[in-house]
C-alpha atoms as a PDB file:
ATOM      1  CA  UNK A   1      64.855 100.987 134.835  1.00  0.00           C
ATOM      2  CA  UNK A   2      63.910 101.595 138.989  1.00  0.00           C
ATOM      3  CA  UNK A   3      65.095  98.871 141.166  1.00  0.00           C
ATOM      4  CA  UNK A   4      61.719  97.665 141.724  1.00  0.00           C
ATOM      5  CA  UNK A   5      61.452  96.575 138.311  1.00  0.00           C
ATOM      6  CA  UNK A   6      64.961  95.228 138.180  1.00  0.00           C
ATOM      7  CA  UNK A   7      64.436  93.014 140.810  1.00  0.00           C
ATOM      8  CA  UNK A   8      60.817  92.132 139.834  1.00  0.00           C
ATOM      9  CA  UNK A   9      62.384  91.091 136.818  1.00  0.00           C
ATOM     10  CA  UNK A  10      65.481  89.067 138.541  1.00  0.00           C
ATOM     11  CA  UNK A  11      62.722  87.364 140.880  1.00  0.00           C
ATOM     12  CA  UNK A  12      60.895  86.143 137.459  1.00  0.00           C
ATOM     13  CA  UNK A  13      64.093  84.669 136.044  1.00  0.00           C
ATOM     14  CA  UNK A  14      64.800  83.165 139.126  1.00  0.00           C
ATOM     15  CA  UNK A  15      61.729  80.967 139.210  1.00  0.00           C
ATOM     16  CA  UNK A  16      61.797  80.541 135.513  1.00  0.00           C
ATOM     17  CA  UNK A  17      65.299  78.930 136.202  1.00  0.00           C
ATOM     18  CA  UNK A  18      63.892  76.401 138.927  1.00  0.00           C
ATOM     19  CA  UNK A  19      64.540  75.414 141.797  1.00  0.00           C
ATOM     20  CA  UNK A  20      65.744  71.834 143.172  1.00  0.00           C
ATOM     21  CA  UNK A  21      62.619  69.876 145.065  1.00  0.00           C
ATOM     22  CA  UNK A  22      62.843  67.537 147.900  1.00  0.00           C
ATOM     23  CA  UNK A  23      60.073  65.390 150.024  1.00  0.00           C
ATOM     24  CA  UNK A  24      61.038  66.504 152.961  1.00  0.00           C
ATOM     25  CA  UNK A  25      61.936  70.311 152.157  1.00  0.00           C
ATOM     26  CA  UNK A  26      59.524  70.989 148.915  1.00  0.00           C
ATOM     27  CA  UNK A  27      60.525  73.864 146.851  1.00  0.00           C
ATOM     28  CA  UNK A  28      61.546  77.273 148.595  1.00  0.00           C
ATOM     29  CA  UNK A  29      60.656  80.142 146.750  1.00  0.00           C
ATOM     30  CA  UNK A  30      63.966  81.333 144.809  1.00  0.00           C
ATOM     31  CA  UNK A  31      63.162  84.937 145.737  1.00  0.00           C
ATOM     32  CA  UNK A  32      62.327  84.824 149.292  1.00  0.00           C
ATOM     33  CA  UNK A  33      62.957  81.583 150.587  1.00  0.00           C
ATOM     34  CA  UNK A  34      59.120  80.813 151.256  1.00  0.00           C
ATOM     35  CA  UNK A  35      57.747  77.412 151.103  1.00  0.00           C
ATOM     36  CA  UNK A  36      55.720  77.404 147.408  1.00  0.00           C
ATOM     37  CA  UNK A  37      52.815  74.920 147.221  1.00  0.00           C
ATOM     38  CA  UNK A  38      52.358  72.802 144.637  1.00  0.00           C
ATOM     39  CA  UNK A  39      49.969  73.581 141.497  1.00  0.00           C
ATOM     40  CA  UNK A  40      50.752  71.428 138.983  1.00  0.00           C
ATOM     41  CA  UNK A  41      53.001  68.083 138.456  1.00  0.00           C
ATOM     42  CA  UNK A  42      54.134  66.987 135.276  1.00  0.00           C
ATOM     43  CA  UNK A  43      54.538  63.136 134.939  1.00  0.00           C
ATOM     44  CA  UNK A  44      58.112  61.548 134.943  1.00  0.00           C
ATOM     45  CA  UNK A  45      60.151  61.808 132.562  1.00  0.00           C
ATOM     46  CA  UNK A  46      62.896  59.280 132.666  1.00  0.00           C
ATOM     47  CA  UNK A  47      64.778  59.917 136.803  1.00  0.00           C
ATOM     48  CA  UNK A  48      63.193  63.349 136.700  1.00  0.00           C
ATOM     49  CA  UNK A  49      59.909  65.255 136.959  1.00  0.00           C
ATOM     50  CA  UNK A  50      58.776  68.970 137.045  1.00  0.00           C
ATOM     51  CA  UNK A  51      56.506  70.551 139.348  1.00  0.00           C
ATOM     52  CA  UNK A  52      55.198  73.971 139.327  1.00  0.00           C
ATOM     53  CA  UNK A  53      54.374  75.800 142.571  1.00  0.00           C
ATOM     54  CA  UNK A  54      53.430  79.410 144.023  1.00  0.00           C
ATOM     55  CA  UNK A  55      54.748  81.134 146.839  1.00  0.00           C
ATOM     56  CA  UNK A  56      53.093  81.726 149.703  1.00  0.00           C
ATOM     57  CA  UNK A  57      54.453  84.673 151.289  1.00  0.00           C
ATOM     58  CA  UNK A  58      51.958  87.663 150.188  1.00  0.00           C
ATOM     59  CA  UNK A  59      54.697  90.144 150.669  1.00  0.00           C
ATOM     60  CA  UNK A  60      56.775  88.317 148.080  1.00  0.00           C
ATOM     61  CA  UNK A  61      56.689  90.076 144.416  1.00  0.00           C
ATOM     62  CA  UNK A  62      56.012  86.702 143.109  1.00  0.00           C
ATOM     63  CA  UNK A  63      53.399  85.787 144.836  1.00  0.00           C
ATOM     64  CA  UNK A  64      51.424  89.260 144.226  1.00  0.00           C
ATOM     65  CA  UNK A  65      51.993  88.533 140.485  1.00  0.00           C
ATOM     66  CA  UNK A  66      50.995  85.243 140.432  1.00  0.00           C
ATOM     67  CA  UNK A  67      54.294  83.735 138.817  1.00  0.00           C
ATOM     68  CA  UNK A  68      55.011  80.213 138.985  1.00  0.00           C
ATOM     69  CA  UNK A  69      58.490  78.645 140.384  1.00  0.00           C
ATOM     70  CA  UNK A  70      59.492  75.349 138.267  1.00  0.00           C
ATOM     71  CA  UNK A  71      61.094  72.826 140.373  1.00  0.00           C
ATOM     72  CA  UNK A  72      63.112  69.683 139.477  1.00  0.00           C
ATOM     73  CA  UNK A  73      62.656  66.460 141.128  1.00  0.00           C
ATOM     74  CA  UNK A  74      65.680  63.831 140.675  1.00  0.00           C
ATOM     75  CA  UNK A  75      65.044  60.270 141.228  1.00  0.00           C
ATOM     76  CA  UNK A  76      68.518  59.133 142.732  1.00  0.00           C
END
């Protein structure tokens, strides 16, 4: 495999994995370090909920793809 696929690939896992979310930070993009905006929030689910976002740098491979980053909100 080329590098560029390898790390396409790494980038995917990465946001599959998730990310932690805060109010006053959001969710940084796992591959970049981007703010993401939000596209969908899940409801709560006992002290936690899931949100799913996009990056929004355009340079970023997964923003050009179109993959979503998972993050986890904990209600402390």
């Amino acid at each position: 495999m080329n590098a560029i696929v390898k790390q396409i690939a790494l980038a995917k896992r990465e946001a599959a994995a998730g990310v932690n979310y805060t109010a006053r930070l959001g969710a940084p993009c796992p591959h970049c370090g981007a703010r993401s905006r939000i596209y969908r929030t899940m409801p709560w689910e006992n002290t936690t909920r899931i949100r799913y976002h996009r990056c929004t740098n355009e340079k970023c491979p997964l923003s050009a793809l179109g993959v979503g980053i998972k993050s986890v909100e904990a209600d402390r």
